[in-house]
PDB file of N, CA and C in Angstrom:
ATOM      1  N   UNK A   1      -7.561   0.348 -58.502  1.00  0.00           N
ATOM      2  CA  UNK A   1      -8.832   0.529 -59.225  1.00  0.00           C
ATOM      3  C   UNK A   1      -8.570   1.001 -60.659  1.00  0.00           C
ATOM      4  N   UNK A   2      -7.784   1.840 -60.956  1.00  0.00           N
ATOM      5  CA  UNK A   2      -7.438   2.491 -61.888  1.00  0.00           C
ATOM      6  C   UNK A   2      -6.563   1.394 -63.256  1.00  0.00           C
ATOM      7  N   UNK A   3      -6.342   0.843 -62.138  1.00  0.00           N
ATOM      8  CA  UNK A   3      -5.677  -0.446 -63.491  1.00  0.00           C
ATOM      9  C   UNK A   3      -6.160  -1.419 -63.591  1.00  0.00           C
ATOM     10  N   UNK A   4      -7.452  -1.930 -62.911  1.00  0.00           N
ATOM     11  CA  UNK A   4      -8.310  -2.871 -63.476  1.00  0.00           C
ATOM     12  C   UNK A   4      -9.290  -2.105 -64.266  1.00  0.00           C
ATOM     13  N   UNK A   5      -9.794  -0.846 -64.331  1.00  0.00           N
ATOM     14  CA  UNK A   5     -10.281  -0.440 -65.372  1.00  0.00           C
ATOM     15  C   UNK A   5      -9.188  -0.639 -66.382  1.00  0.00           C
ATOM     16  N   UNK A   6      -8.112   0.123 -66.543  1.00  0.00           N
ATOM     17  CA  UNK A   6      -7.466   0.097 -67.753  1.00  0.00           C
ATOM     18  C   UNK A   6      -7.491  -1.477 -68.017  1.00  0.00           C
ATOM     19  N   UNK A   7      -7.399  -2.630 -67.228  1.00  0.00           N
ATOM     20  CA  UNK A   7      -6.748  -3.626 -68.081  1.00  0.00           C
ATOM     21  C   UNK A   7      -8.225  -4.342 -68.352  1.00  0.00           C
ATOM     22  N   UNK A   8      -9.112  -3.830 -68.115  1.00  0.00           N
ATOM     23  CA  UNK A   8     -10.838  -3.871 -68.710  1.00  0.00           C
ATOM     24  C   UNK A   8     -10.781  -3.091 -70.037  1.00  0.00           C
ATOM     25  N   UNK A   9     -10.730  -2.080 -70.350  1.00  0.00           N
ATOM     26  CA  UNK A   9     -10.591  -1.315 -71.485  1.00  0.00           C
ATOM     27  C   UNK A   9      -9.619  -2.159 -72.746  1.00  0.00           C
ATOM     28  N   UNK A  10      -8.272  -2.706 -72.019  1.00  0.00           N
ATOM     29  CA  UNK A  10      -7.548  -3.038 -72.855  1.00  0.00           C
ATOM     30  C   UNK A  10      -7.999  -4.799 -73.282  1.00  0.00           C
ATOM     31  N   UNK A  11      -8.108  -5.246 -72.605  1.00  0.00           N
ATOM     32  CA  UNK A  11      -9.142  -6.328 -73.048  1.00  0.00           C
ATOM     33  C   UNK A  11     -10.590  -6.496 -73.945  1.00  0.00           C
ATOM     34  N   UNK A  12     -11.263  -5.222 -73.740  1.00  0.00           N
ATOM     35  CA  UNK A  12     -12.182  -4.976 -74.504  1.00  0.00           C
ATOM     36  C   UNK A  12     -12.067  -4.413 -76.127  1.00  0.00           C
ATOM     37  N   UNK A  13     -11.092  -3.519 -75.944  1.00  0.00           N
ATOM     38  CA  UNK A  13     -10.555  -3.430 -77.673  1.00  0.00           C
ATOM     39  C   UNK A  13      -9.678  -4.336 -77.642  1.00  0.00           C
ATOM     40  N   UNK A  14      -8.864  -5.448 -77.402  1.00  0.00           N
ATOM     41  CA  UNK A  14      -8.647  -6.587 -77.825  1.00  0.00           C
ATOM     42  C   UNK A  14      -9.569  -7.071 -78.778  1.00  0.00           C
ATOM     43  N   UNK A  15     -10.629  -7.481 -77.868  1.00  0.00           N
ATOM     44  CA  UNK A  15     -12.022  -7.887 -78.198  1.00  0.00           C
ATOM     45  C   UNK A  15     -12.365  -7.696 -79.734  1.00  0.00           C
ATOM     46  N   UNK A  16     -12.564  -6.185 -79.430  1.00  0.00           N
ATOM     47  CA  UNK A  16     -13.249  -5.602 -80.924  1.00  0.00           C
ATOM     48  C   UNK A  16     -12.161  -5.705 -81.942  1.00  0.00           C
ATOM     49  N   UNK A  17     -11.137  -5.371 -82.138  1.00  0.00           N
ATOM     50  CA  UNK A  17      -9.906  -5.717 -82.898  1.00  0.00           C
ATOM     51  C   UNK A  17     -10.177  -7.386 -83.553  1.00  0.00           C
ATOM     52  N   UNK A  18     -10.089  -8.193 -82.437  1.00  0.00           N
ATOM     53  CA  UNK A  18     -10.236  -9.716 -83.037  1.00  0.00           C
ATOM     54  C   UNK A  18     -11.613  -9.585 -83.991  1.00  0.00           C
ATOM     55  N   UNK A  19     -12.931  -9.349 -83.245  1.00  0.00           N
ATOM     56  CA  UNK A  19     -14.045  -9.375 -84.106  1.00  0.00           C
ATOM     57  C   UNK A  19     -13.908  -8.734 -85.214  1.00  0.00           C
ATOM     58  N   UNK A  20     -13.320  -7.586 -85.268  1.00  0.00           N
ATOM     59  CA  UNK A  20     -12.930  -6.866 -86.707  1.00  0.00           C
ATOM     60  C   UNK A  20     -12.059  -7.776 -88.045  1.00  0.00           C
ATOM     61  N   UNK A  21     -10.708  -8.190 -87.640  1.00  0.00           N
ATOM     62  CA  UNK A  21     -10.181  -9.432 -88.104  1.00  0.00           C
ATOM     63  C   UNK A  21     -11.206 -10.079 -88.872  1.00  0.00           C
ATOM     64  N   UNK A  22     -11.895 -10.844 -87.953  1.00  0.00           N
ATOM     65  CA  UNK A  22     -12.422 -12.343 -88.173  1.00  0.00           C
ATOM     66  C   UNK A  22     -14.055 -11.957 -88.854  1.00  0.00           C
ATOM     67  N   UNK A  23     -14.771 -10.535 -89.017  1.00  0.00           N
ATOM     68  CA  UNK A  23     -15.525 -10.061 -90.116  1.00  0.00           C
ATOM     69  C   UNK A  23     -14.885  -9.740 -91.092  1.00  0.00           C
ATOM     70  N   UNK A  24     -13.498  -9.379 -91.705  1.00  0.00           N
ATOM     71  CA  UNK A  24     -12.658  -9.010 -92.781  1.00  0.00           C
ATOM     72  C   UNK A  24     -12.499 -10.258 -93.315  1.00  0.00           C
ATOM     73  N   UNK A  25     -12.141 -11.415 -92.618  1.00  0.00           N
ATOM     74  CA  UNK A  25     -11.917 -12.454 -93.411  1.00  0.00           C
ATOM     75  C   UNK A  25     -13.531 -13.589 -93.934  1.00  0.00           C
ATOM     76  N   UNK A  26     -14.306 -13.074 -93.041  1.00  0.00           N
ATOM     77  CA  UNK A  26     -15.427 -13.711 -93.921  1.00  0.00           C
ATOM     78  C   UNK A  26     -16.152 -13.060 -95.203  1.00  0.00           C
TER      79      UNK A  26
END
């Protein structure tokens, strides 16, 4: 249980990281 949260969390700031990126370059 404990590491499908974490690998939920770590997928999710993936997430925001890329969207961050890809608003910097527009």
């Amino acid at each position: 249980m404990a590491f499908l949260l974490f690998f939920a969390m770590n997928r999710l700031i993936c997430h925001l990281c890329v969207n961050l990126v890809v608003y910097r370059r527009l």
